[in-house]
Every structure is written in structure tokens, then in C-alpha cells.
PDB file of N, CA and C in Angstrom:
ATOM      1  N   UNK A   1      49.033 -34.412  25.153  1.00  0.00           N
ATOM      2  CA  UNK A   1      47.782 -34.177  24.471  1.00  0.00           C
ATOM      3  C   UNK A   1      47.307 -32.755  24.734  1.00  0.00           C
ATOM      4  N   UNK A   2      46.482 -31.864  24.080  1.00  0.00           N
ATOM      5  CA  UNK A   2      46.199 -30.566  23.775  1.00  0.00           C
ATOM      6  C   UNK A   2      44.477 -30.847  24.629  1.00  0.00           C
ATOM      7  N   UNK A   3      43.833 -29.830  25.401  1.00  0.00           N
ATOM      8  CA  UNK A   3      43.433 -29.812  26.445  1.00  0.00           C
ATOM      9  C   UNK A   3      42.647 -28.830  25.393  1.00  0.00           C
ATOM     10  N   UNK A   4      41.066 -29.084  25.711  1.00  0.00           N
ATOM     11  CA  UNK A   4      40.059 -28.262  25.193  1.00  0.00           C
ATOM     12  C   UNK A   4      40.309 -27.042  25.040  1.00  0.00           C
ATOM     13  N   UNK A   5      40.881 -25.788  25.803  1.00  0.00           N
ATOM     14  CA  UNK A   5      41.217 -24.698  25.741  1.00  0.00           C
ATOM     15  C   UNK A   5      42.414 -24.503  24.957  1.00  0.00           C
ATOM     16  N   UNK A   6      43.180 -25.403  25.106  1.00  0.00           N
ATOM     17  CA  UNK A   6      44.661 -24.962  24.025  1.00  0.00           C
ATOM     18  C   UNK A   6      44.019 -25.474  22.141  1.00  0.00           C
ATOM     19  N   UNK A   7      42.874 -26.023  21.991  1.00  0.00           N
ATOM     20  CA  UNK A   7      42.549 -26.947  20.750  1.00  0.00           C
ATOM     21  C   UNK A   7      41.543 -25.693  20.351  1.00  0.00           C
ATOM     22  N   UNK A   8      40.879 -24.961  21.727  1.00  0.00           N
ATOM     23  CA  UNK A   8      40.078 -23.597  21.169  1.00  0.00           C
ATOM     24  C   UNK A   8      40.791 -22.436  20.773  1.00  0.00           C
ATOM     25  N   UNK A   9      41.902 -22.011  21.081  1.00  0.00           N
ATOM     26  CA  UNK A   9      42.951 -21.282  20.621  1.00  0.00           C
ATOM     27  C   UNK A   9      43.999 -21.676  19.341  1.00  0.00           C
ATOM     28  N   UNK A  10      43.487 -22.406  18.872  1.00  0.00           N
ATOM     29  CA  UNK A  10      44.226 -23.053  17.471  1.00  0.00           C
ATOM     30  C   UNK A  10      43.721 -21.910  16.455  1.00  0.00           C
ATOM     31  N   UNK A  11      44.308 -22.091  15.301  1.00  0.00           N
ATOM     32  CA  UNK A  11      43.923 -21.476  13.978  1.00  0.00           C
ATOM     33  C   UNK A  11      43.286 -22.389  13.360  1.00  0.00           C
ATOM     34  N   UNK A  12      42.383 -22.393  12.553  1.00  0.00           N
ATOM     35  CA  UNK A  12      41.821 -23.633  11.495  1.00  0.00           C
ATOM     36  C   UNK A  12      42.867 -24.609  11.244  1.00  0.00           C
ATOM     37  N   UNK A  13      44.051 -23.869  10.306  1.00  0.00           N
ATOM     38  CA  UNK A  13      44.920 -24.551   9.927  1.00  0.00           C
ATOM     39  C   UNK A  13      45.682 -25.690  11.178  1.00  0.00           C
ATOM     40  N   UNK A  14      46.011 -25.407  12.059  1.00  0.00           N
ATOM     41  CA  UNK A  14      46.567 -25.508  13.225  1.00  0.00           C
ATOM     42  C   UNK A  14      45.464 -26.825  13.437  1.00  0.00           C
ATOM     43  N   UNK A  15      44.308 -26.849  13.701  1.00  0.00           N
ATOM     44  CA  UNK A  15      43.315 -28.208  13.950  1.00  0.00           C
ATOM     45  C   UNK A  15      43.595 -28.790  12.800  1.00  0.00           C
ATOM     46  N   UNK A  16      43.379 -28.677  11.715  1.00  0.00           N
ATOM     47  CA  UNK A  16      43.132 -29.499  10.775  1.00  0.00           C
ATOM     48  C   UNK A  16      44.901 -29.933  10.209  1.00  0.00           C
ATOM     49  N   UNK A  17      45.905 -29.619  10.870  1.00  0.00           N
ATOM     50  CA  UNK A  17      47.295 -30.201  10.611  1.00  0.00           C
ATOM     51  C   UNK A  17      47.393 -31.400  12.232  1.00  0.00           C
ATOM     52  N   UNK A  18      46.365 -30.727  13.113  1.00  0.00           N
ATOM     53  CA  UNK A  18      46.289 -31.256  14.455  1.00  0.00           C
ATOM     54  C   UNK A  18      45.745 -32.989  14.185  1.00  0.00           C
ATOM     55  N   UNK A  19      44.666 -32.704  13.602  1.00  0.00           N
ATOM     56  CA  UNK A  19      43.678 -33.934  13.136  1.00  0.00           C
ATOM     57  C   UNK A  19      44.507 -35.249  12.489  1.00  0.00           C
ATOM     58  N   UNK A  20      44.853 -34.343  10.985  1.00  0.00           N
ATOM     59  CA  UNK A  20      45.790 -35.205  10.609  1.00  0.00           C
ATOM     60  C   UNK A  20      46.846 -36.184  11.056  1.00  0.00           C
ATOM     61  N   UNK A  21      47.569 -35.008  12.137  1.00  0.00           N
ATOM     62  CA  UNK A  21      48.604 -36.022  12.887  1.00  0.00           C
ATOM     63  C   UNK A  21      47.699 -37.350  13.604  1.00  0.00           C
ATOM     64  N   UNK A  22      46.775 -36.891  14.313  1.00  0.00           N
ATOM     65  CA  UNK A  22      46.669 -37.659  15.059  1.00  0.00           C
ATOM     66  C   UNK A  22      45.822 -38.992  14.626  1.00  0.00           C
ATOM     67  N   UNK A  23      45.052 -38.552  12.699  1.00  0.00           N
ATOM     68  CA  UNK A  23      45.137 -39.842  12.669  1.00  0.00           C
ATOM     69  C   UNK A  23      46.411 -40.652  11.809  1.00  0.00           C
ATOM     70  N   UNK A  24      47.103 -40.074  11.593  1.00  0.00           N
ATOM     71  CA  UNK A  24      48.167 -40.952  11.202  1.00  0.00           C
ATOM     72  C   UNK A  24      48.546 -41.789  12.387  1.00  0.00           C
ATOM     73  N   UNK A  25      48.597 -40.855  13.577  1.00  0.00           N
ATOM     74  CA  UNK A  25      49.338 -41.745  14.714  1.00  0.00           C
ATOM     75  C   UNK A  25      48.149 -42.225  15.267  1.00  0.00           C
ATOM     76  N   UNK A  26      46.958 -42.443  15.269  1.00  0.00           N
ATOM     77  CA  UNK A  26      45.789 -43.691  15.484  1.00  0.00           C
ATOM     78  C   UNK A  26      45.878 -45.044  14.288  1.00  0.00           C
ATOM     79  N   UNK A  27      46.277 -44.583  12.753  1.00  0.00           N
ATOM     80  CA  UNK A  27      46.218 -45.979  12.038  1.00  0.00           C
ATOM     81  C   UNK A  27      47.185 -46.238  12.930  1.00  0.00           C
ATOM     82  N   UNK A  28      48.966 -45.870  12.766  1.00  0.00           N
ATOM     83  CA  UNK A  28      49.983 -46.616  13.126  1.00  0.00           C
ATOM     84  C   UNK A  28      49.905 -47.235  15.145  1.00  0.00           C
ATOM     85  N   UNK A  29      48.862 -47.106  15.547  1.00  0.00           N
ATOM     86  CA  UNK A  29      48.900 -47.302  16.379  1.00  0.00           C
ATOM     87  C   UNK A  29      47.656 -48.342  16.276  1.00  0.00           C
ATOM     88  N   UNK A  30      46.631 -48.622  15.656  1.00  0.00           N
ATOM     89  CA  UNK A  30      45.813 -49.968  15.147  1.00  0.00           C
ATOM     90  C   UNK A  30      47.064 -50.811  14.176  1.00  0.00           C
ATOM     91  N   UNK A  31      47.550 -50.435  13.705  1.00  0.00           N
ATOM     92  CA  UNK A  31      48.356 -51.364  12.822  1.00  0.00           C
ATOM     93  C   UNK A  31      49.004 -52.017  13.965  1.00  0.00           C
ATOM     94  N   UNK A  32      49.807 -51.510  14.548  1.00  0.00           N
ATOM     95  CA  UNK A  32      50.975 -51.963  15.659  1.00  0.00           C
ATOM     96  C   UNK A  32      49.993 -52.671  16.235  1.00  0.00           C
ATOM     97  N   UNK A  33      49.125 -52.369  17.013  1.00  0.00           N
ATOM     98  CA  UNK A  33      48.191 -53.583  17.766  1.00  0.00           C
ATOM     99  C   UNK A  33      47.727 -55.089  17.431  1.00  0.00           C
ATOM    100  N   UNK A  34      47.477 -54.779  15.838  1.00  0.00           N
ATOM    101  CA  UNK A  34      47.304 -56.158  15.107  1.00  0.00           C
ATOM    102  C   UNK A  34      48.168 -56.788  14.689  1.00  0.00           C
ATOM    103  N   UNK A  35      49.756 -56.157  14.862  1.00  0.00           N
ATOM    104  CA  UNK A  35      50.912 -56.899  14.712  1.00  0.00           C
ATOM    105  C   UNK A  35      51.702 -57.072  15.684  1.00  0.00           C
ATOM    106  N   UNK A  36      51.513 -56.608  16.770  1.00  0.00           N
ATOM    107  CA  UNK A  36      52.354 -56.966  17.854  1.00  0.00           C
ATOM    108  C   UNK A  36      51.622 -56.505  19.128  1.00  0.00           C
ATOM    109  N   UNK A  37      52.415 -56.511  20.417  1.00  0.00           N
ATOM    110  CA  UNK A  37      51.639 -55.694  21.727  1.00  0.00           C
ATOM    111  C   UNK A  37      52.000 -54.526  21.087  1.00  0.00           C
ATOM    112  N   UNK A  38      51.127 -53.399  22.290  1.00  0.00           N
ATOM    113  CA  UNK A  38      51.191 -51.843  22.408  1.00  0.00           C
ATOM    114  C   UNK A  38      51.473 -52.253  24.270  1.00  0.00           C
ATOM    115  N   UNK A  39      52.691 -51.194  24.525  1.00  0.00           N
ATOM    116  CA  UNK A  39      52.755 -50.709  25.344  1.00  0.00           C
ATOM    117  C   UNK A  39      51.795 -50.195  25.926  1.00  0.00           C
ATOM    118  N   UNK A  40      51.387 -49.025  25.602  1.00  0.00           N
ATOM    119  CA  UNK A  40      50.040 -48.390  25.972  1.00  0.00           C
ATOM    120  C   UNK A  40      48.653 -48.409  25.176  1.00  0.00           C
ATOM    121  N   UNK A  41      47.958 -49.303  25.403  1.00  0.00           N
ATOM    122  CA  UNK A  41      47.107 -49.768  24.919  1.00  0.00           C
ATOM    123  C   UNK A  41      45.790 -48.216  24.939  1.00  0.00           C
ATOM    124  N   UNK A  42      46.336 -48.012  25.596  1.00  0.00           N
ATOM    125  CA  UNK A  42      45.058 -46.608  26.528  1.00  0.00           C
ATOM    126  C   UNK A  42      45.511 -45.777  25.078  1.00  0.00           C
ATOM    127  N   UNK A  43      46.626 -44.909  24.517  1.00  0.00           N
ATOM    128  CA  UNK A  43      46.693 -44.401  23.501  1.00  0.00           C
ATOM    129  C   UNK A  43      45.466 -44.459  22.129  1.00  0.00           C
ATOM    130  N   UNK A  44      45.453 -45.790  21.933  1.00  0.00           N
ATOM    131  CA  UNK A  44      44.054 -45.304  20.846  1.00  0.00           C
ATOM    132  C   UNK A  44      43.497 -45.025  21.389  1.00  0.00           C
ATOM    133  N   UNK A  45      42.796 -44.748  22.736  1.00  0.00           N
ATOM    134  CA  UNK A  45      41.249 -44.317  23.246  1.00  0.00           C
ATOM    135  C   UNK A  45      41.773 -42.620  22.759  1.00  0.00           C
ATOM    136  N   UNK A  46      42.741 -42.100  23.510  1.00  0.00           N
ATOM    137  CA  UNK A  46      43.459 -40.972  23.461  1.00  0.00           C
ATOM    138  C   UNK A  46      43.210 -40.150  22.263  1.00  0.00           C
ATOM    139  N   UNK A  47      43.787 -40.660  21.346  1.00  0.00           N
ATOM    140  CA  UNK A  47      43.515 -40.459  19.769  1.00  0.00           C
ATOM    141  C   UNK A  47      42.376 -40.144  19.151  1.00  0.00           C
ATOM    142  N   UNK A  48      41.444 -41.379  19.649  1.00  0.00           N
ATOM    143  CA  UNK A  48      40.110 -41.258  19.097  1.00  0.00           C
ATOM    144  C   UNK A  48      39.111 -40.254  19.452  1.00  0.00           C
ATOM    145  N   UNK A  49      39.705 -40.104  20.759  1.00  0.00           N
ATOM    146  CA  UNK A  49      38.920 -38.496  21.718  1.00  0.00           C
ATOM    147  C   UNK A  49      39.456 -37.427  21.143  1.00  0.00           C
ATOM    148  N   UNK A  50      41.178 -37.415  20.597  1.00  0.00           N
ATOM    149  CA  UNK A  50      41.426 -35.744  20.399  1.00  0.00           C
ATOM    150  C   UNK A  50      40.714 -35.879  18.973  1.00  0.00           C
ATOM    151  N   UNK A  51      40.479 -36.558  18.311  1.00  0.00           N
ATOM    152  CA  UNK A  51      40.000 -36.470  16.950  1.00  0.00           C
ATOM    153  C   UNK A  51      38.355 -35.989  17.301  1.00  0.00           C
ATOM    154  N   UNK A  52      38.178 -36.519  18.136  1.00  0.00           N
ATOM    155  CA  UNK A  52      36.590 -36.156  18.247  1.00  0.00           C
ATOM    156  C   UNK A  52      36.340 -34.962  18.898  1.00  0.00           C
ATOM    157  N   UNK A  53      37.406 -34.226  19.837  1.00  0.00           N
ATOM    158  CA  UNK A  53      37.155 -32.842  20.376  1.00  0.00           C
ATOM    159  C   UNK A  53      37.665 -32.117  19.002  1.00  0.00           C
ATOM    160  N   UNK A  54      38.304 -32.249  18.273  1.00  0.00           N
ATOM    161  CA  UNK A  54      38.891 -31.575  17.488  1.00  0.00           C
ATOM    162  C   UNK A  54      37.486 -31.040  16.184  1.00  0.00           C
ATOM    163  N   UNK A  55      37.015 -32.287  15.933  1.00  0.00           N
ATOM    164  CA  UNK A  55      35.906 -32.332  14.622  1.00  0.00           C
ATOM    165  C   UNK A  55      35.109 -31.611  15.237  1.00  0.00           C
ATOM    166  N   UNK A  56      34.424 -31.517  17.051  1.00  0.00           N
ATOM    167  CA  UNK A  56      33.563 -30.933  17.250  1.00  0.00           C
ATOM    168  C   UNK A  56      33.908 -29.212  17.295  1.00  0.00           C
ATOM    169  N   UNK A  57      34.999 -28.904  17.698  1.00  0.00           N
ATOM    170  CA  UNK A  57      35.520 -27.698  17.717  1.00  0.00           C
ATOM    171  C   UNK A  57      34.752 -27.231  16.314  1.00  0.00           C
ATOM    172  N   UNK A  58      35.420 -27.677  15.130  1.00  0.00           N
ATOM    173  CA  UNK A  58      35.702 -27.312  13.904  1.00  0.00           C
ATOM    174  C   UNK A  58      33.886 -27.400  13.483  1.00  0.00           C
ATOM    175  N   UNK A  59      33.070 -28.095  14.057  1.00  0.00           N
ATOM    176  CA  UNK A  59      31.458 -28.167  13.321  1.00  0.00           C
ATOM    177  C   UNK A  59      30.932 -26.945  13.999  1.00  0.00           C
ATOM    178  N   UNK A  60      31.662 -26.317  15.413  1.00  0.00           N
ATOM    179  CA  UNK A  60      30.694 -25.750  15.887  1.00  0.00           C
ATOM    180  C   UNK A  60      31.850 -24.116  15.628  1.00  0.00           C
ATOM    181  N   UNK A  61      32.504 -23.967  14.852  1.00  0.00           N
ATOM    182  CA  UNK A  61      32.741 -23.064  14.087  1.00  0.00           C
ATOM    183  C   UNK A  61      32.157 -22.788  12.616  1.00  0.00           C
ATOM    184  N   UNK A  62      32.138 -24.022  12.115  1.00  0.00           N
ATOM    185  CA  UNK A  62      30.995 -23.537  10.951  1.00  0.00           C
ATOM    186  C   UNK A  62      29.823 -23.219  11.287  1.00  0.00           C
ATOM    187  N   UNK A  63      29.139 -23.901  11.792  1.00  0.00           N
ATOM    188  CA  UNK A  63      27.685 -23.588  12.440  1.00  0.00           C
ATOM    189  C   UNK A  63      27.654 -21.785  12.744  1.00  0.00           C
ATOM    190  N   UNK A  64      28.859 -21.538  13.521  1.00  0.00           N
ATOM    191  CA  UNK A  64      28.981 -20.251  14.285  1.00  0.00           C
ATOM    192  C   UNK A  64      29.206 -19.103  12.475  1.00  0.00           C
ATOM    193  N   UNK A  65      29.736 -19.651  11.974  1.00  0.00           N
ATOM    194  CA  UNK A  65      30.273 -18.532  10.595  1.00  0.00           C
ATOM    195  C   UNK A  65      29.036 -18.532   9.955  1.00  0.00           C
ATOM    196  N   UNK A  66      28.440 -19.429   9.712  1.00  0.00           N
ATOM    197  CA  UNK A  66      26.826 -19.512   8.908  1.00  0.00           C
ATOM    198  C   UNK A  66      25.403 -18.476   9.580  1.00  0.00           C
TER     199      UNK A  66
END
């Protein structure tokens, strides 16, 4: 997982290809849960946090360009 300082050194593009991945790999990782075990159950929490450091990065760059 990408660590507040490596997610502040991204390019726009770079977060927002970042985001994406990770919610593809949060559905497929709710899907898998409702169809079978997860190994690591801790992973969606994971997911749901880099998505949320990520969106905040990205609000408090617009805020900053405005």
C-alpha cells in the first residue's frame, strides 16, 4: 500500500489511475466475501482507507488551485 507521502508525490493522473485500481480491487474483494471466505478479511478496510486518503489528497488540491 502507498503511504501518505508516496500518494503526495503522485501526478493527478497517477491518483486517479491509483483510485481506480483500488476500487476495482475493493468490488472484487466485496464480491469474493459474499461468495466465499477472504483470506484477509482486513484488505477491504485497506482499500477503503487508500480510497479515502487518495479523494482527500485530490479535494485539497482543488481547493489549493482555486
Amino acid at each position: 500500500m502507498s503511504s501518505n507521502i508516496e500518494l503526495r508525490e503522485m501526478s493527478d493522473e497517477q491518483l486517479d489511475a491509483t483510485a481506480k485500481e483500488a476500487a476495482q480491487t475493493l468490488f472484487r474483494l466485496r464480491f469474493q466475501s459474499q461468495s466465499e471466505r477472504l483470506n484477509t478479511p482486513s484488505e477491504i478496510r485497506k482499500n477503503r482507507r487508500l480510497i479515502a486518503r487518495i479523494k482527500t489528497i485530490q479535494t485539497e488540491r482543488q481547493k489549493a488551485a482555486s
